[in-house]
PDB file of N, CA and C in Angstrom:
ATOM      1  N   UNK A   1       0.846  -1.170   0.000  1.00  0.00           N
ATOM      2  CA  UNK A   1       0.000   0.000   0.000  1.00  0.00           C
ATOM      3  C   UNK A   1       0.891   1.233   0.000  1.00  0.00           C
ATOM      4  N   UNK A   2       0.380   2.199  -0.650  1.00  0.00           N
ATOM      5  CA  UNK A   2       1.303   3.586  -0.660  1.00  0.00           C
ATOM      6  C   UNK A   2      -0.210   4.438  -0.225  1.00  0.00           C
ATOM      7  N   UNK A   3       0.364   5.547   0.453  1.00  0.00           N
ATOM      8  CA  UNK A   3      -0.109   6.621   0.955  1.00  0.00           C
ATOM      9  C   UNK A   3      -0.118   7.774   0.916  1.00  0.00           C
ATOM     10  N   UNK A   4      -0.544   8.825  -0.074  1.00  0.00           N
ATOM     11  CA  UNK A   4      -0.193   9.963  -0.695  1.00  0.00           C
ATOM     12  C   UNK A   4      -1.187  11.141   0.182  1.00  0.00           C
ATOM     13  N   UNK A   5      -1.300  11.756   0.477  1.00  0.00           N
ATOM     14  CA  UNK A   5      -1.700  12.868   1.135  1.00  0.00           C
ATOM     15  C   UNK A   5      -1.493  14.267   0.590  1.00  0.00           C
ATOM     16  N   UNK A   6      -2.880  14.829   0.914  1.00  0.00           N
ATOM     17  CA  UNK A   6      -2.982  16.653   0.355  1.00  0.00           C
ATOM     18  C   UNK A   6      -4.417  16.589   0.341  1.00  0.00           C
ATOM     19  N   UNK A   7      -4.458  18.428  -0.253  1.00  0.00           N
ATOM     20  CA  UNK A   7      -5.937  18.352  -0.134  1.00  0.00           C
ATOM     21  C   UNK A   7      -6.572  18.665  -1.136  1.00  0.00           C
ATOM     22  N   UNK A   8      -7.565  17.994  -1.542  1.00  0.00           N
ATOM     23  CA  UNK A   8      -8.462  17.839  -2.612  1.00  0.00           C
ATOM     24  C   UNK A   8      -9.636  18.072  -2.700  1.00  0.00           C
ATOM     25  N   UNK A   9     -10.284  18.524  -3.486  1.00  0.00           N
ATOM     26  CA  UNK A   9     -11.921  18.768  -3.193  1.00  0.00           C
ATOM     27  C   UNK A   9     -13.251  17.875  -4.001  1.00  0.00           C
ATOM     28  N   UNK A  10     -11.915  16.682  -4.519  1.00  0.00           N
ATOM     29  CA  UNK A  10     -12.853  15.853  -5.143  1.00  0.00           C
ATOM     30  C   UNK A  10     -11.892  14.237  -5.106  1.00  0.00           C
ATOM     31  N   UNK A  11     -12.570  13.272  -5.026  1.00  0.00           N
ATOM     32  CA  UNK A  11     -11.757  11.840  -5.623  1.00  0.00           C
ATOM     33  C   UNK A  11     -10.752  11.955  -6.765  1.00  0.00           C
ATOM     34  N   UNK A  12     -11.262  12.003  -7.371  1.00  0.00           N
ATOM     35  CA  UNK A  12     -10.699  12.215  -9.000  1.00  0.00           C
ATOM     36  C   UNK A  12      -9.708  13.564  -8.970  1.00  0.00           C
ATOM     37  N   UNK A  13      -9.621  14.855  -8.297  1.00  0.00           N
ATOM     38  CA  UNK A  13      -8.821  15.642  -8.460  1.00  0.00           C
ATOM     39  C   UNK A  13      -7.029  15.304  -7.315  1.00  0.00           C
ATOM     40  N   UNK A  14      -7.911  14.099  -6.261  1.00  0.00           N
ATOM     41  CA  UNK A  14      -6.800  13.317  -5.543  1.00  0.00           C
ATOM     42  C   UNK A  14      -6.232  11.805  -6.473  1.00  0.00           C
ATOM     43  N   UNK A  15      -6.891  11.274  -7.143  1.00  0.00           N
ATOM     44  CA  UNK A  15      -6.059  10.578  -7.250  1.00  0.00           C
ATOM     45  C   UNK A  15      -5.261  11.019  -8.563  1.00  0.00           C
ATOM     46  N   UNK A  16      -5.358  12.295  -9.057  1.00  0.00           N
ATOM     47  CA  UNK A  16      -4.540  12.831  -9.669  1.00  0.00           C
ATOM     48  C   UNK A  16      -3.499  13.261  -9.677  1.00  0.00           C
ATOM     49  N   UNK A  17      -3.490  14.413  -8.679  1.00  0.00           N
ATOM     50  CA  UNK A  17      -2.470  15.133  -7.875  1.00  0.00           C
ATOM     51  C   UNK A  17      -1.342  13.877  -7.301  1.00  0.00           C
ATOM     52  N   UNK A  18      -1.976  12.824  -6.798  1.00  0.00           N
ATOM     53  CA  UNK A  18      -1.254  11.734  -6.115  1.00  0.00           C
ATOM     54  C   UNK A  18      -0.392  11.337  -7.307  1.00  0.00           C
ATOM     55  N   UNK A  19      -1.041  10.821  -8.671  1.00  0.00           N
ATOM     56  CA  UNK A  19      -0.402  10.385  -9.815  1.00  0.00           C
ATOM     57  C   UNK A  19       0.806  11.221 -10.000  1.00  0.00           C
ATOM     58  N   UNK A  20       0.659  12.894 -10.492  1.00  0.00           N
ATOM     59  CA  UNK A  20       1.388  13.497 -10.347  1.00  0.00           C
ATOM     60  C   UNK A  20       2.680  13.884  -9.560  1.00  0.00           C
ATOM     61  N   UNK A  21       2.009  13.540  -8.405  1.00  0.00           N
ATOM     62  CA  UNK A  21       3.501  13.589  -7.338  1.00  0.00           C
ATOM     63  C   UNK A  21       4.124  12.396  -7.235  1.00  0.00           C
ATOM     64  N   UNK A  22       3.531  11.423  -7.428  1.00  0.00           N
ATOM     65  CA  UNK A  22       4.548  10.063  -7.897  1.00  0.00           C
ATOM     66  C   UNK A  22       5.262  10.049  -9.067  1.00  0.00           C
ATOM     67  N   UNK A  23       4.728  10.910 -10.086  1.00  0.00           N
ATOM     68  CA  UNK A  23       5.310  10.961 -11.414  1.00  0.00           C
ATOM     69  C   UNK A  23       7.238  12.147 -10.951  1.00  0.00           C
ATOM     70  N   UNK A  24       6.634  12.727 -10.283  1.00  0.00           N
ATOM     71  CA  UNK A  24       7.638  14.008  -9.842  1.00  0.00           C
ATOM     72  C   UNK A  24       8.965  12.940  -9.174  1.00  0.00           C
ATOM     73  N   UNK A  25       8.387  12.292  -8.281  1.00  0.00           N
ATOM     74  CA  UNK A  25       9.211  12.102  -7.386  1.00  0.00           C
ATOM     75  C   UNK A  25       9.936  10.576  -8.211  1.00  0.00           C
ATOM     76  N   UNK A  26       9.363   9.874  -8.828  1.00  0.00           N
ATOM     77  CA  UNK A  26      10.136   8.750  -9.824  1.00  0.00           C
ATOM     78  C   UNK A  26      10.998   9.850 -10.760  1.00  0.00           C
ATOM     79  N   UNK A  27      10.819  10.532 -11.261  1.00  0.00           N
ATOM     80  CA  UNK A  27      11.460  11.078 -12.154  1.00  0.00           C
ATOM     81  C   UNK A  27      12.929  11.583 -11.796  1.00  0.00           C
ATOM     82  N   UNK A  28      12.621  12.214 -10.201  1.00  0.00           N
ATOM     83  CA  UNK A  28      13.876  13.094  -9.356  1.00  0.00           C
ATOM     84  C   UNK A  28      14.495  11.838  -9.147  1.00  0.00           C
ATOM     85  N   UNK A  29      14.121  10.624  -8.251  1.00  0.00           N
ATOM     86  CA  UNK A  29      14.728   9.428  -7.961  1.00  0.00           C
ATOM     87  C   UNK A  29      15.516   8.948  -9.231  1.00  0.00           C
ATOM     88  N   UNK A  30      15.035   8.487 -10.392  1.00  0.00           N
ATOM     89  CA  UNK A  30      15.256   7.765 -11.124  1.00  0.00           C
ATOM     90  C   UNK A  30      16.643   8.914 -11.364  1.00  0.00           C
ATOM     91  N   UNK A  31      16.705   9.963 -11.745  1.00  0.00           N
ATOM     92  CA  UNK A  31      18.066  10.941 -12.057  1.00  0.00           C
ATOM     93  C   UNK A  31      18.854  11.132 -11.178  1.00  0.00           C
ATOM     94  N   UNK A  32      18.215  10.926  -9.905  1.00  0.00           N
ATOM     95  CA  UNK A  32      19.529  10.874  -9.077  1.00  0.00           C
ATOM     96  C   UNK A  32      19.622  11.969  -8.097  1.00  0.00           C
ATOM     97  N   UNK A  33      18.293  12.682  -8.071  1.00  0.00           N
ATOM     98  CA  UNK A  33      17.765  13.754  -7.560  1.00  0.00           C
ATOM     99  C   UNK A  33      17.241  13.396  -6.332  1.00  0.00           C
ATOM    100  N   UNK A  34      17.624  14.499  -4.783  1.00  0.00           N
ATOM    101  CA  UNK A  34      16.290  14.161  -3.772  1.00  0.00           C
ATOM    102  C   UNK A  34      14.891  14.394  -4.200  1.00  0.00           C
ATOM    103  N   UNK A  35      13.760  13.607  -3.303  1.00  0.00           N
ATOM    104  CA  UNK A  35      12.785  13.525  -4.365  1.00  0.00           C
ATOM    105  C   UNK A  35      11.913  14.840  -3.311  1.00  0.00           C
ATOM    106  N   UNK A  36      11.543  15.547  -4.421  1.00  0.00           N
ATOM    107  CA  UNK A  36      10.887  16.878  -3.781  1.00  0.00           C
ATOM    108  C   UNK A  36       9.926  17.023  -2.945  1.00  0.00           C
ATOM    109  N   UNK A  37      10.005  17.836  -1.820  1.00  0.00           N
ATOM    110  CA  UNK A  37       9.189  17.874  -0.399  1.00  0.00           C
ATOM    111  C   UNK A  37       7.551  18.469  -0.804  1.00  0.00           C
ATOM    112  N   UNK A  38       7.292  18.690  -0.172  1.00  0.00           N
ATOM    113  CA  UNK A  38       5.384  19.368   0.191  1.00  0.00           C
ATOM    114  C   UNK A  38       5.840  19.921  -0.881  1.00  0.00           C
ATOM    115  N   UNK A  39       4.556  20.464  -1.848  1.00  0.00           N
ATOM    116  CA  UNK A  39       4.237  21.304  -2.589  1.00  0.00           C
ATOM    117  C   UNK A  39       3.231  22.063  -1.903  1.00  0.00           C
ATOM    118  N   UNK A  40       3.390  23.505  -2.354  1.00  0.00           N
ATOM    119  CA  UNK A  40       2.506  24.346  -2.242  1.00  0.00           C
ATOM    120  C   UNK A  40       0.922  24.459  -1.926  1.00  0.00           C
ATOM    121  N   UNK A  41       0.195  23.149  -2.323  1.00  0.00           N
ATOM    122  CA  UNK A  41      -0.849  22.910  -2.316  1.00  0.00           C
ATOM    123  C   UNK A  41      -1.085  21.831  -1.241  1.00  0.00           C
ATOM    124  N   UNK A  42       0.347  21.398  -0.844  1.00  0.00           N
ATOM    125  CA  UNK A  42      -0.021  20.425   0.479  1.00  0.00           C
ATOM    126  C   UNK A  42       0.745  19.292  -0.316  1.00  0.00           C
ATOM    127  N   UNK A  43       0.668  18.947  -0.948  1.00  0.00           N
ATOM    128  CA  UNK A  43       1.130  17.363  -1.683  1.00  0.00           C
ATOM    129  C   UNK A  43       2.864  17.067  -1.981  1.00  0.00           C
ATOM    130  N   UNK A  44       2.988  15.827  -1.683  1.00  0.00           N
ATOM    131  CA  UNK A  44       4.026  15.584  -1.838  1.00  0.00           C
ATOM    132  C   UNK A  44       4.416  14.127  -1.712  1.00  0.00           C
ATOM    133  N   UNK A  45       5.670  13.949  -1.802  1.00  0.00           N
ATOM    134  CA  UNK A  45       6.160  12.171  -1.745  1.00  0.00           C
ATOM    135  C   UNK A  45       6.887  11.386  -0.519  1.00  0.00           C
ATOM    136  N   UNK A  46       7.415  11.085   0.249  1.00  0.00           N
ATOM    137  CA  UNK A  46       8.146  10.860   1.510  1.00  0.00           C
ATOM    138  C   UNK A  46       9.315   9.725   0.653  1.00  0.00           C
ATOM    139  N   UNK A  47       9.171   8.909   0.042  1.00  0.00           N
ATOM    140  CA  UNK A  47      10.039   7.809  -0.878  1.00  0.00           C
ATOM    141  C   UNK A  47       9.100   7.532  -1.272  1.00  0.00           C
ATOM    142  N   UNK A  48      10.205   6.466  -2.431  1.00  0.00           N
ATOM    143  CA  UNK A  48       9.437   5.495  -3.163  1.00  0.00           C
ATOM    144  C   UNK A  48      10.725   4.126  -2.895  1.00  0.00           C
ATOM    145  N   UNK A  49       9.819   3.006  -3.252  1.00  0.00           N
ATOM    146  CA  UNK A  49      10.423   1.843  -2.904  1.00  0.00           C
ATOM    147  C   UNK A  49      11.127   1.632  -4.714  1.00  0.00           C
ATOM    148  N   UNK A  50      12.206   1.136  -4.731  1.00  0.00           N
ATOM    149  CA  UNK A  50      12.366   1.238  -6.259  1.00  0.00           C
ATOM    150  C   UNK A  50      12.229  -0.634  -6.765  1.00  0.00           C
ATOM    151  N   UNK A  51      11.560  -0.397  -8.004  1.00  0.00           N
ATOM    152  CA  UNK A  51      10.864  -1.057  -8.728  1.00  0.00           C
ATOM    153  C   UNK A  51       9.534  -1.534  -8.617  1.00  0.00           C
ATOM    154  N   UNK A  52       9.050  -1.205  -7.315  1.00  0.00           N
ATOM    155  CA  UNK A  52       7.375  -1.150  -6.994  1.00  0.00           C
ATOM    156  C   UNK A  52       6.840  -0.227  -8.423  1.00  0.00           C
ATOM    157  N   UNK A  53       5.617  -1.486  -9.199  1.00  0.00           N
ATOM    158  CA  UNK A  53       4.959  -0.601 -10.287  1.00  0.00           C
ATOM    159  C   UNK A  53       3.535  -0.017  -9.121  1.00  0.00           C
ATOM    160  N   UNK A  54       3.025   1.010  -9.410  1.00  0.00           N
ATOM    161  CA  UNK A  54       1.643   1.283  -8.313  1.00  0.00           C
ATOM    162  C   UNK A  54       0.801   1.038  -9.495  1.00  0.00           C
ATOM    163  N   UNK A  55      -0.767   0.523  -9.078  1.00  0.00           N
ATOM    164  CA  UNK A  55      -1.341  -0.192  -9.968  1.00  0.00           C
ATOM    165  C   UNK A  55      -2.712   0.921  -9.998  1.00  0.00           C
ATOM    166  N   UNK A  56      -2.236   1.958 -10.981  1.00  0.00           N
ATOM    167  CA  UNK A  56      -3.350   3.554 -11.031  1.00  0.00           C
ATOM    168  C   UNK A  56      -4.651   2.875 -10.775  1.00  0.00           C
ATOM    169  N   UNK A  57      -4.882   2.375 -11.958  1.00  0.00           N
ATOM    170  CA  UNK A  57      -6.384   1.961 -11.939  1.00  0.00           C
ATOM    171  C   UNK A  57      -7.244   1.502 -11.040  1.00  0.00           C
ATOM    172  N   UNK A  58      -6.437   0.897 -10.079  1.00  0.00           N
ATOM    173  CA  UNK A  58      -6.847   0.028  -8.976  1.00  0.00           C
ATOM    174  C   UNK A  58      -7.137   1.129  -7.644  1.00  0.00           C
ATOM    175  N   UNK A  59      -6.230   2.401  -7.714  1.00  0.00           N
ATOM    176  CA  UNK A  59      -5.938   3.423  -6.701  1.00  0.00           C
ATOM    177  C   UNK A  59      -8.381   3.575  -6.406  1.00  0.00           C
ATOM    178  N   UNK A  60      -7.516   3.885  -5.083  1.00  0.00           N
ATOM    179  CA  UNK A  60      -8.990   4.715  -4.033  1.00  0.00           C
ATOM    180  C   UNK A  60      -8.519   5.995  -3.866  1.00  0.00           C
ATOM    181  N   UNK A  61      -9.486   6.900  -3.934  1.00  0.00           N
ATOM    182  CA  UNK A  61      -9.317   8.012  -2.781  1.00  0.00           C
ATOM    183  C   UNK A  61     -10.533   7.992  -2.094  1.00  0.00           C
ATOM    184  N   UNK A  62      -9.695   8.484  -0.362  1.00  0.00           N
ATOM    185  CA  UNK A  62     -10.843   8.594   0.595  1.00  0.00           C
ATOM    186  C   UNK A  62     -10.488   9.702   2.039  1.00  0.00           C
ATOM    187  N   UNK A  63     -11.344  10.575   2.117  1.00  0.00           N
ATOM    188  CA  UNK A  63     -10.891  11.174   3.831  1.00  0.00           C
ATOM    189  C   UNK A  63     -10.135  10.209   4.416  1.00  0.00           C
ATOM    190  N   UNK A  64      -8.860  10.881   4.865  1.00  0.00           N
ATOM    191  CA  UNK A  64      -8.099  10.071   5.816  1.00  0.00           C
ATOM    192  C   UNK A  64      -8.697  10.390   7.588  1.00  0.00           C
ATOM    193  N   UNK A  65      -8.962   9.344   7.920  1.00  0.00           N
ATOM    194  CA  UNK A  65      -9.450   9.329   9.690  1.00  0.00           C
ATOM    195  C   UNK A  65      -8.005   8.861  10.594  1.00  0.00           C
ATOM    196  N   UNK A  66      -7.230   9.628  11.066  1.00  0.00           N
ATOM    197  CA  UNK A  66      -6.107   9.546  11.959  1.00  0.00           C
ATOM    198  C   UNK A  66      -6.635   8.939  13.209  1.00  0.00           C
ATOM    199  N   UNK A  67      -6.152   7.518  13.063  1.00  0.00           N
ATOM    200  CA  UNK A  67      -6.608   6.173  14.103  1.00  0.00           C
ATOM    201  C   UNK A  67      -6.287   6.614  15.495  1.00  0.00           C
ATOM    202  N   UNK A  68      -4.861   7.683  15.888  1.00  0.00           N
ATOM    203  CA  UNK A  68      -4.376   7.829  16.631  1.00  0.00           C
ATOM    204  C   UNK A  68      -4.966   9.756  17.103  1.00  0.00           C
ATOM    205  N   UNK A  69      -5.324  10.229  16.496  1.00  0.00           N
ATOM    206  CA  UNK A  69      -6.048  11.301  16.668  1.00  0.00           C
ATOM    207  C   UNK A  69      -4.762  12.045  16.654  1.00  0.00           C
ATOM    208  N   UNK A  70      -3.245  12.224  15.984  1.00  0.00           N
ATOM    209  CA  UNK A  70      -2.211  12.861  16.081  1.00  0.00           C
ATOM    210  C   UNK A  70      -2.458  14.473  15.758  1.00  0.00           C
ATOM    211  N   UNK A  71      -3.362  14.065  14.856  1.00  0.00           N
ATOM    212  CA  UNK A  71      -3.687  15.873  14.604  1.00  0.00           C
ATOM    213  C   UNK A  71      -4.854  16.408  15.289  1.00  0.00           C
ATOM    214  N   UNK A  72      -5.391  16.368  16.100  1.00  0.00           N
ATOM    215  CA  UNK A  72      -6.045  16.462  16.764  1.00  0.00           C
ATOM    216  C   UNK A  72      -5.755  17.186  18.402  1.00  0.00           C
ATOM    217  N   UNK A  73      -6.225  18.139  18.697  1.00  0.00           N
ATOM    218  CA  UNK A  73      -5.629  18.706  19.914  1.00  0.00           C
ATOM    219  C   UNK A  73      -6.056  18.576  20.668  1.00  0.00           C
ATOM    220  N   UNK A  74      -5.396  18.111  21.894  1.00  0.00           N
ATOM    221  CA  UNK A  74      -6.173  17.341  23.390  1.00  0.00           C
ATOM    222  C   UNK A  74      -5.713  18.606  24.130  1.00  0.00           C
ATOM    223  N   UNK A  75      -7.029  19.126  24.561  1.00  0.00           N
ATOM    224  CA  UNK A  75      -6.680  19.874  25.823  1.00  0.00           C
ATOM    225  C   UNK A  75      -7.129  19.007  27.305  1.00  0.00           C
ATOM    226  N   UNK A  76      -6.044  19.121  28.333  1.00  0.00           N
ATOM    227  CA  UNK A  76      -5.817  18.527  29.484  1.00  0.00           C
ATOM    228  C   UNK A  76      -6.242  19.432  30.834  1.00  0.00           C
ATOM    229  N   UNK A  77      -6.984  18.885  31.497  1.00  0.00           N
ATOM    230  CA  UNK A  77      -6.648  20.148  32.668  1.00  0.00           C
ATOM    231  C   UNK A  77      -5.860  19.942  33.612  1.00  0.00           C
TER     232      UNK A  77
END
């Protein structure tokens, strides 16, 4: 499973952007380049495993629900 993150205002405009930043970041990898951080719009790559093909067609997009509530702010008293 790979995990691409940013923000989108539709399915289809995420699993695009996702395509895209995998396309970015194979391209920097494959030349020999670090592979480029957040973009402007939020999106970006962390690695890629090399020779993993990702199988587009098959891709989901969905709200991510943080299991651990990390982004989420606990106030304590």
């Amino acid at each position: 499973m790979h995990i691409f993150t940013g923000a989108a205002d539709s399915p289809g405009t995420t699993l695009r952007r996702a395509h895209e930043v995998y396309d970015e970041a194979l391209a920097a990898q494959t030349a020999g380049l670090e592979i480029p951080g957040k973009q402007p719009d939020s999106w970006g790559a962390r690695g890629l495993r090399p020779g993993w093909q990702l199988e587009w067609p098959a891709a989901k997009a969905s709200p991510w629900n943080n299991p651990v509530s990390w982004s989420v702010r606990a106030d304590f008293a």
